[in-house]
Each structure stands twice: as C-alpha cells, then as structure tokens.
N, C-alpha and C. Protein backbone atom coordinates (compact mmCIF):
# COMPACT_ATOMS: atom_id res chain seq x y z
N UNK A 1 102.12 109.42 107.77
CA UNK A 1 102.94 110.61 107.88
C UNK A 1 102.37 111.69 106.96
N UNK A 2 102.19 113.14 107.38
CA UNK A 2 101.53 113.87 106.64
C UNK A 2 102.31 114.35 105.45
N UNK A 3 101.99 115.06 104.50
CA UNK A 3 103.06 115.11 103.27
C UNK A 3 103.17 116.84 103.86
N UNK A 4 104.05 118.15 103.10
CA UNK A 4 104.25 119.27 103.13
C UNK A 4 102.79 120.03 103.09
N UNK A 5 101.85 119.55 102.70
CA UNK A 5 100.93 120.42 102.68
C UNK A 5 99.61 120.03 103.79
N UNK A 6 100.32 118.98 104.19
CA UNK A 6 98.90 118.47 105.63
C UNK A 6 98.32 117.18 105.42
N UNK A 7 98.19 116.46 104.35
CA UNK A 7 97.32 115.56 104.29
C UNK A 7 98.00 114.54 104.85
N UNK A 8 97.73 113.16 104.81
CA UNK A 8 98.46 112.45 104.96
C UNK A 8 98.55 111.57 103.92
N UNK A 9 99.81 110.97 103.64
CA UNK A 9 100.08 110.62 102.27
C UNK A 9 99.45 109.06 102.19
N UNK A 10 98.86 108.95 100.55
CA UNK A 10 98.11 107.74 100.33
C UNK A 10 99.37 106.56 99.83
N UNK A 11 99.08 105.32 99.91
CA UNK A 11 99.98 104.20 99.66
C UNK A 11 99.52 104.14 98.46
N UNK A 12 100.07 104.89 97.57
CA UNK A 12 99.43 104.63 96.15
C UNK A 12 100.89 104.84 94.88
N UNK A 13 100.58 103.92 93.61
CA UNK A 13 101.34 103.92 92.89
C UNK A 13 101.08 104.11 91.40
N UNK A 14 102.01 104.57 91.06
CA UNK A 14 101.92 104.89 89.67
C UNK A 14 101.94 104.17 87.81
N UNK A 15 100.87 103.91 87.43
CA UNK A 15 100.90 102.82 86.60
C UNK A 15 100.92 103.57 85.22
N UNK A 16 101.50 103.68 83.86
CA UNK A 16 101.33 103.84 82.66
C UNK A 16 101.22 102.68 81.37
N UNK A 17 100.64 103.04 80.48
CA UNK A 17 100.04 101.97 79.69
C UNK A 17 99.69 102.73 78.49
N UNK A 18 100.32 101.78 77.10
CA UNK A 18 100.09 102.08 75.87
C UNK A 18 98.71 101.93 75.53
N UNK A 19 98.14 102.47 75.05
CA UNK A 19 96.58 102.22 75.12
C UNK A 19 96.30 102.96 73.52
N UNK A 20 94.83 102.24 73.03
CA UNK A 20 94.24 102.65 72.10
C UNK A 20 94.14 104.17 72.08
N UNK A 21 93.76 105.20 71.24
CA UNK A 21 93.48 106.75 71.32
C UNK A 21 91.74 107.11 71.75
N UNK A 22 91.01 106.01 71.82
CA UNK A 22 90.00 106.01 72.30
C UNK A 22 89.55 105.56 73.88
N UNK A 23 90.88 104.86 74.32
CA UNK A 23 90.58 103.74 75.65
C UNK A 23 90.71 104.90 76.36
N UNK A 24 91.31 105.73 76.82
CA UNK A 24 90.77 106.60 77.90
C UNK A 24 89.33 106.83 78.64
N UNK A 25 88.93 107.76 77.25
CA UNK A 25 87.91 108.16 77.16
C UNK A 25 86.66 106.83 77.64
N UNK A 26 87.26 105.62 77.37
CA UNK A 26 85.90 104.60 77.46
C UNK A 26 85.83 104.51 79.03
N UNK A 27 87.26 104.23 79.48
CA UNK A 27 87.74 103.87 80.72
C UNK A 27 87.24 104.89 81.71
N UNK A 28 86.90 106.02 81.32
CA UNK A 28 86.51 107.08 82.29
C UNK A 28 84.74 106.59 82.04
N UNK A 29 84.58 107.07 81.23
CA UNK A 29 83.19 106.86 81.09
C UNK A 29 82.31 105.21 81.85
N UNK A 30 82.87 104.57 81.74
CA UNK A 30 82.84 103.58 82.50
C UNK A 30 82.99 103.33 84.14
N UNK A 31 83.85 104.04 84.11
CA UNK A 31 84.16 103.97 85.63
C UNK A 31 82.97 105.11 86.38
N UNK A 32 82.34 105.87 85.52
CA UNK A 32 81.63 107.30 85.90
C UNK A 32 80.31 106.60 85.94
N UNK A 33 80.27 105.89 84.70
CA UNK A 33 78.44 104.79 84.99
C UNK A 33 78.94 103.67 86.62
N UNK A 34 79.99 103.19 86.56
CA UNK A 34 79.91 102.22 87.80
C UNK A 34 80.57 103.36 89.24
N UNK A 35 79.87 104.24 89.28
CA UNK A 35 80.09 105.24 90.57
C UNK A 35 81.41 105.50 90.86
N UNK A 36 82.36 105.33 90.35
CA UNK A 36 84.06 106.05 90.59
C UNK A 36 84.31 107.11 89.91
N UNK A 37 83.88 107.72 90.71
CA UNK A 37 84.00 109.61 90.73
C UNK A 37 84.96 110.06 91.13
N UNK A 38 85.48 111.36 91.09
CA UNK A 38 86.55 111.89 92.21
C UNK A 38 86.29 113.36 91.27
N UNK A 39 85.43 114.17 92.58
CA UNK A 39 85.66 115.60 92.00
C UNK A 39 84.19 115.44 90.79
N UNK A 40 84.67 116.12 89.34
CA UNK A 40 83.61 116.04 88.48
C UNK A 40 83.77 115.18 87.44
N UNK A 41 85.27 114.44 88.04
CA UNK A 41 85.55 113.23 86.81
C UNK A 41 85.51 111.54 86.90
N UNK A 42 86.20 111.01 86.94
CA UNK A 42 85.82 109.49 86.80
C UNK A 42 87.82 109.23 87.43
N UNK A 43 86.99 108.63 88.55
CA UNK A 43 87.91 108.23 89.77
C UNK A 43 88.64 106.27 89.01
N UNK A 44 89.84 106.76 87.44
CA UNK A 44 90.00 105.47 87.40
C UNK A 44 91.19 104.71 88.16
N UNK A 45 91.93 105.19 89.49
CA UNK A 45 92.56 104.67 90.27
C UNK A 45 91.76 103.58 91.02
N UNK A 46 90.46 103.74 91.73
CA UNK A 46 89.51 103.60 92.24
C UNK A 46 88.84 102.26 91.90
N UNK A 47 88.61 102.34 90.59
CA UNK A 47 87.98 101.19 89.16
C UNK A 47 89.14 100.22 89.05
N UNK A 48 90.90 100.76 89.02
CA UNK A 48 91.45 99.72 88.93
C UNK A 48 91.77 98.89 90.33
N UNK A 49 91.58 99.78 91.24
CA UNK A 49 91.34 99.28 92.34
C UNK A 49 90.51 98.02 93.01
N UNK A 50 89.48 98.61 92.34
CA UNK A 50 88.26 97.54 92.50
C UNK A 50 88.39 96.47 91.86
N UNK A 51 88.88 96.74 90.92
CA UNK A 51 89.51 95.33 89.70
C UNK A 51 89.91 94.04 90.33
N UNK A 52 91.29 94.79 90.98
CA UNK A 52 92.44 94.31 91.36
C UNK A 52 91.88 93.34 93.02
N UNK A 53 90.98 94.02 93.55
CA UNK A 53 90.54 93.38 94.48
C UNK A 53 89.48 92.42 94.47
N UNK A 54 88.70 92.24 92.96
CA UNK A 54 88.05 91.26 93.28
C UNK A 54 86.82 91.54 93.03
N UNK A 55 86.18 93.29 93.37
CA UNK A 55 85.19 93.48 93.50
C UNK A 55 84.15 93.74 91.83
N UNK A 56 84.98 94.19 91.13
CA UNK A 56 84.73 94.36 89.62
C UNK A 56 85.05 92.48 89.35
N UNK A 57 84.12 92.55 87.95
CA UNK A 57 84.81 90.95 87.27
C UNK A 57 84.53 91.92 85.78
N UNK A 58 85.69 91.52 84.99
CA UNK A 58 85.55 91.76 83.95
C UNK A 58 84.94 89.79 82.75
N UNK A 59 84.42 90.25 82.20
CA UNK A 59 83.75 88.88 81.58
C UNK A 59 84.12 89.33 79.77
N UNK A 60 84.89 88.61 78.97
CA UNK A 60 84.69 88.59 77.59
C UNK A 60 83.21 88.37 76.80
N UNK A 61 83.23 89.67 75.83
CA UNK A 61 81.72 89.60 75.45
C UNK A 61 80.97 88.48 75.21
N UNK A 62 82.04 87.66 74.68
CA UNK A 62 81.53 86.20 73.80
C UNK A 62 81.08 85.33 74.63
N UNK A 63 81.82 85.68 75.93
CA UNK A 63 81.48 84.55 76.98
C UNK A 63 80.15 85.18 77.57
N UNK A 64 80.16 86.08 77.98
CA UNK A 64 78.54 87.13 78.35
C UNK A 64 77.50 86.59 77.40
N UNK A 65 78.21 86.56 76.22
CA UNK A 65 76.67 86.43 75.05
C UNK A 65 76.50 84.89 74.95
N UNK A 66 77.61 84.27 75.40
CA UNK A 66 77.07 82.58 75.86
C UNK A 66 75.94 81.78 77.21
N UNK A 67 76.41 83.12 77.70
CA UNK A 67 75.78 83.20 79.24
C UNK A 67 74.16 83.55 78.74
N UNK A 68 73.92 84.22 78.33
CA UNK A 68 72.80 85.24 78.18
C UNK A 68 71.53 84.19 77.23
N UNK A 69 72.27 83.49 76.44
CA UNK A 69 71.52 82.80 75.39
C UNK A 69 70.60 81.38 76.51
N UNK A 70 71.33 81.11 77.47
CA UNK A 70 70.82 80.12 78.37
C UNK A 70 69.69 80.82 79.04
C-alpha cells in the first residue's frame, strides 16, 4: 500500500539501544567497509539485517585469534 507521498511502505521496524558514546560511530563505519550504504552514509538497518539473516557472522576476537594461530 503506498504511504501519502507515493512510495510504497517498507515492513520495517524500529529498534533503540543503550550503546557505548563511541558504538555508533564504529557501527557505521563498519557497515560502510562491508558495502551498506544508503545515500552518502552507512545503511545500518541493512547490516542489522544481514545479521539477523544469517548472512553476516559475527565471531569473538579470542575465538578469531584461536582460529588464526592454526
């Protein structure tokens, strides 16, 4: 169904979160190196998106730096 101005409206929802004063900033920047753009900024609906589906894996460093030593 289109919304008042033409588009048609996305199935999307609204998430907030206490976060560090730095986690923004990482979270964009991150999402901008792994191609989730939107416009000239960093598409992080997109990133949590990808998360959530499977396509991102997030890995704890310690476990990465266990991986890496093999």
């Amino acid at each position: 169904m289109p919304n008042p101005r033409g588009r048609p409206r996305l199935e999307r929802t609204v998430i907030m979160a206490r976060v560090a004063p730095e986690t923004p900033t990482a979270l964009r920047r991150e999402a901008i190196k792994l191609g989730f753009i939107h416009g000239k900024g960093a598409a992080l609906g997109k990133l949590l998106d990808a998360w959530a589906a499977g396509e991102l894996v997030l890995i704890r460093r310690e476990y990465l730096e266990k991986l890496s030593i093999k």
